[in-house]
Protein backbone atom coordinates (compact mmCIF):
# COMPACT_ATOMS: atom_id res chain seq x y z
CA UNK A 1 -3.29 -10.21 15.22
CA UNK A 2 -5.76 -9.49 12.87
CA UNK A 3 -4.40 -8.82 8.85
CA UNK A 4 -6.25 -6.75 6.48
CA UNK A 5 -5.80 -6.23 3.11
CA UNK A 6 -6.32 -3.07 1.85
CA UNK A 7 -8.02 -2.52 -1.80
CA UNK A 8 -7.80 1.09 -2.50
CA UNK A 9 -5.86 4.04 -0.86
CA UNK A 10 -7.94 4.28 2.75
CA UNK A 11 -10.84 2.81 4.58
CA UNK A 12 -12.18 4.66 7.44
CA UNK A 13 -11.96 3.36 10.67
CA UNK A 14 -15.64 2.64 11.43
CA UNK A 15 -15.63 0.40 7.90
CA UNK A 16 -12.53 -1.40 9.12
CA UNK A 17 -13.76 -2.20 12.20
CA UNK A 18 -16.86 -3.76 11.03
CA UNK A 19 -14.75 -5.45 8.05
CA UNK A 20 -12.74 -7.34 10.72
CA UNK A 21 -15.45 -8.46 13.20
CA UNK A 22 -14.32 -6.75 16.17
CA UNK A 23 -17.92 -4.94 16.24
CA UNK A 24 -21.24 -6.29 14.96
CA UNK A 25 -22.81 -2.80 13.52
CA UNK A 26 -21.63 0.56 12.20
CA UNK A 27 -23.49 2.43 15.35
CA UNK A 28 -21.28 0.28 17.79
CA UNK A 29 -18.12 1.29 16.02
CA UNK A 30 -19.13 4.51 16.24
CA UNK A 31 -19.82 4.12 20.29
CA UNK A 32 -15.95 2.52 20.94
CA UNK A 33 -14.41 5.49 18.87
CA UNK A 34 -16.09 8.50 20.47
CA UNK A 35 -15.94 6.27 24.35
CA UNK A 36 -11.67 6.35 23.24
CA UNK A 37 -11.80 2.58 23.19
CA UNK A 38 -9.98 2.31 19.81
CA UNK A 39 -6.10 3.28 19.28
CA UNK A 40 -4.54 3.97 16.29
CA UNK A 41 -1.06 3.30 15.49
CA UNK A 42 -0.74 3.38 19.58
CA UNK A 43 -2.85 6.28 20.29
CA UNK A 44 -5.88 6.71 21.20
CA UNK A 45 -8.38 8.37 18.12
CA UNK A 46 -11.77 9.76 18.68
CA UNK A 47 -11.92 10.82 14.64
CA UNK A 48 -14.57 8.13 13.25
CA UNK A 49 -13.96 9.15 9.64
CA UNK A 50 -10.19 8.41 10.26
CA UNK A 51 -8.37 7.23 7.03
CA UNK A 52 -6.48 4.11 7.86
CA UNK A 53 -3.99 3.68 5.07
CA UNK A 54 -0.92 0.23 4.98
CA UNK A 55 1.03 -0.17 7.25
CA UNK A 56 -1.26 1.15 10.20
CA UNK A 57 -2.63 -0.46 13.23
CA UNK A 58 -5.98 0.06 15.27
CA UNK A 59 -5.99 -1.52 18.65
CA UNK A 60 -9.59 -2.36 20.45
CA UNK A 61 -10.97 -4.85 22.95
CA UNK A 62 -7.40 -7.14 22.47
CA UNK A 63 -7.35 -7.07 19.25
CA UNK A 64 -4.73 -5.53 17.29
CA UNK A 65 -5.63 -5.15 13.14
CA UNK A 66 -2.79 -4.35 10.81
CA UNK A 67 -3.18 -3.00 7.98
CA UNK A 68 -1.44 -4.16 4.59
């Protein structure tokens, strides 16, 4: 499990996957969102400028990022 701290209120889901290493660029986390690789609190989200606020979790390639 991967544990994130959030700074502000949100960071979209393409910026949180980059921040945590699970993809190397921006256009790549783009690719796994619209392909419905990525889940989000268990379901899977095809909305790359999701807001993922605390207490959420994204699931992709066996890793699973929560969000504090």
């Amino acid at each position: 499990m991967i544990e994130f701290e959030l700074e502000g209120e949100f960071i979209p889901l393409i910026q949180l996957l980059k921040a945590t290493n699970v993809v190397q660029t921006g256009g790549e986390a783009q690719i796994v969102v619209l392909d419905g690789l990525v889940k989000y609190n268990g379901v899977v989200d095809y909305r790359k400028r999701l807001k993922v606020k605390r207490g959420d979790t994204v699931e992709f390639n066996g890793n699973t990022i929560l969000v504090k």
